[in-house]
C-alpha atoms as a PDB file:
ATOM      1  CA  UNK A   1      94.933 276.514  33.401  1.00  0.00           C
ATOM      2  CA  UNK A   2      95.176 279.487  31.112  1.00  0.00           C
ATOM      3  CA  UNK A   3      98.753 279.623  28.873  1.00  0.00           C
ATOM      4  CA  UNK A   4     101.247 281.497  31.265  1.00  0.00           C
ATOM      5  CA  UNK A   5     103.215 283.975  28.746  1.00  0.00           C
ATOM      6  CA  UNK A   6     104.093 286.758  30.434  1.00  0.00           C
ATOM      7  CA  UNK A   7     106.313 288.414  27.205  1.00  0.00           C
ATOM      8  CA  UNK A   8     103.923 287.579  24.930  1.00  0.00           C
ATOM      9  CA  UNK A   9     102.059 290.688  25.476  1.00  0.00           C
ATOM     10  CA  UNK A  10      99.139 289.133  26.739  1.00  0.00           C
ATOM     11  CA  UNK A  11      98.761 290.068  29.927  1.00  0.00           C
ATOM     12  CA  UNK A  12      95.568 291.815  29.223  1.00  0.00           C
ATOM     13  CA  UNK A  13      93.385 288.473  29.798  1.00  0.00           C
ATOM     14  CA  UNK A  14      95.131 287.950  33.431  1.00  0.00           C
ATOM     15  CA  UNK A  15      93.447 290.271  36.383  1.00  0.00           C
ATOM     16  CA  UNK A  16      95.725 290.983  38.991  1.00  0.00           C
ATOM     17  CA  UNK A  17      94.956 288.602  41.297  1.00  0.00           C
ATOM     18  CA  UNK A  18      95.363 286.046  39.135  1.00  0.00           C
ATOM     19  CA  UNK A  19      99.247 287.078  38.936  1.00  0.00           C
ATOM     20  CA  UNK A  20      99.419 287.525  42.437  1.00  0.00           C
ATOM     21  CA  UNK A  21      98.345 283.472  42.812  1.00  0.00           C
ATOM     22  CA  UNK A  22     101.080 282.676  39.420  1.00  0.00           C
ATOM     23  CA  UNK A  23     103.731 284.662  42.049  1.00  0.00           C
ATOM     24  CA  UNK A  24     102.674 282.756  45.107  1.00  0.00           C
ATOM     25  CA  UNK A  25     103.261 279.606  43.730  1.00  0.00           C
ATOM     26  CA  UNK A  26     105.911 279.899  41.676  1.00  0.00           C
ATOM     27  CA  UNK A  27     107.445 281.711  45.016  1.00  0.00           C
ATOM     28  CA  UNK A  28     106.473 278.789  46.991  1.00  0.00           C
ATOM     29  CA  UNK A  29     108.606 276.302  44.721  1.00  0.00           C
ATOM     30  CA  UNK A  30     112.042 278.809  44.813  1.00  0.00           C
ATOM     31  CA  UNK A  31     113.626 281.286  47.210  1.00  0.00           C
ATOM     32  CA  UNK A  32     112.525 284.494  44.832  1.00  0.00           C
ATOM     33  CA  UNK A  33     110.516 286.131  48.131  1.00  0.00           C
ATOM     34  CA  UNK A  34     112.454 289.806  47.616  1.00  0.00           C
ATOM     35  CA  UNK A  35     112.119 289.568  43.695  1.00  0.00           C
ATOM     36  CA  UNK A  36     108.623 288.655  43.706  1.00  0.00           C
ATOM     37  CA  UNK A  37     108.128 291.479  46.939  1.00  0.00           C
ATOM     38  CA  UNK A  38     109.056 294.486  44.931  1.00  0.00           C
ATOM     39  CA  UNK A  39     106.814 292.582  41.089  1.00  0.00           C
ATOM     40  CA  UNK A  40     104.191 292.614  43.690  1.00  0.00           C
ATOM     41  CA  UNK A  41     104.537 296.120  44.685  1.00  0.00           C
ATOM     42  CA  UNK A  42     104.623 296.982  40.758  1.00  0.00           C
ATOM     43  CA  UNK A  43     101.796 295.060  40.142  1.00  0.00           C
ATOM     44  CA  UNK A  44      99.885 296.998  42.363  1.00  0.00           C
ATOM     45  CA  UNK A  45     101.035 300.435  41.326  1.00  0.00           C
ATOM     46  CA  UNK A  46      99.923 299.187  37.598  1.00  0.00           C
ATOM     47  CA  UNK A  47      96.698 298.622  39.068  1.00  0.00           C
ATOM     48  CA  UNK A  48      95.721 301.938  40.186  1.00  0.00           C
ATOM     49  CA  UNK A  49      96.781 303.013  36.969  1.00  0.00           C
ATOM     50  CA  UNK A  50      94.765 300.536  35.187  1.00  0.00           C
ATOM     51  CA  UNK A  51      91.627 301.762  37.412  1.00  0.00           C
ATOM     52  CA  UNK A  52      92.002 297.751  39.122  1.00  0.00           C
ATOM     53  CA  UNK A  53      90.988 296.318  35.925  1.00  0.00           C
ATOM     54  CA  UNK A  54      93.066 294.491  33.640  1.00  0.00           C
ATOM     55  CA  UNK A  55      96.547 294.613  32.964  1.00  0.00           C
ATOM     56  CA  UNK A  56      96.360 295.557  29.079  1.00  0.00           C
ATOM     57  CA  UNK A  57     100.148 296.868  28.649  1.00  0.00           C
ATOM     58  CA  UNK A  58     102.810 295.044  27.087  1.00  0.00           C
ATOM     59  CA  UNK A  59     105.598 293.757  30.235  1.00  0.00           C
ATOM     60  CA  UNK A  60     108.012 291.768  30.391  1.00  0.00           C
ATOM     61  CA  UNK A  61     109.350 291.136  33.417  1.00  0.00           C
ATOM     62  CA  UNK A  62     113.111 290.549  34.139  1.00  0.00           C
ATOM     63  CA  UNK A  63     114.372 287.137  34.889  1.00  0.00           C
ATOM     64  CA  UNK A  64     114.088 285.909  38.354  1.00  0.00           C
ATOM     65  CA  UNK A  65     117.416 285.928  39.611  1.00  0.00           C
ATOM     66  CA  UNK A  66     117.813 284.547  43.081  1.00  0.00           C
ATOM     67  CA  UNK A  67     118.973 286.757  45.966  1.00  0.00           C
ATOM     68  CA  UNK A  68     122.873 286.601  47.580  1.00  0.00           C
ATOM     69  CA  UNK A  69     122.266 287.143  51.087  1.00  0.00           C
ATOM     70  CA  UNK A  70     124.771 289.580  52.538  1.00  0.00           C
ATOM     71  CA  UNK A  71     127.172 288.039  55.014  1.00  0.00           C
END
């Protein structure tokens, strides 16, 4: 598996897809589901900027910080 680095501004060699699968798992192994909603939602906005090719812009994404339900 390719070295995951996502501040090391390297983001260019992963397609977008291939963050969407790093999101699903790592989502499947903790509760982020509303973090990792709206990253998703990013993702695919910096797609259609990037014409759907490759992500080739520096990004580092904030830390995962898990979600307080509101009771």
């Amino acid at each position: 598996m390719q070295d995951v680095r996502f501040g090391s501004c390297n983001l260019k060699s992963y397609s977008v897809i291939h963050i969407y699968t790093l999101g699903l798992e790592y989502m499947k192994s903790e509760r982020y589901y509303f973090f990792f909603k709206f990253y998703f939602i990013f993702l695919l906005r910096a797609a259609v900027v990037t014409r759907f090719g490759f992500l080739s812009f520096c990004y580092v994404p904030p830390t995962p910080v898990r979600v307080v339900e509101n009771s």
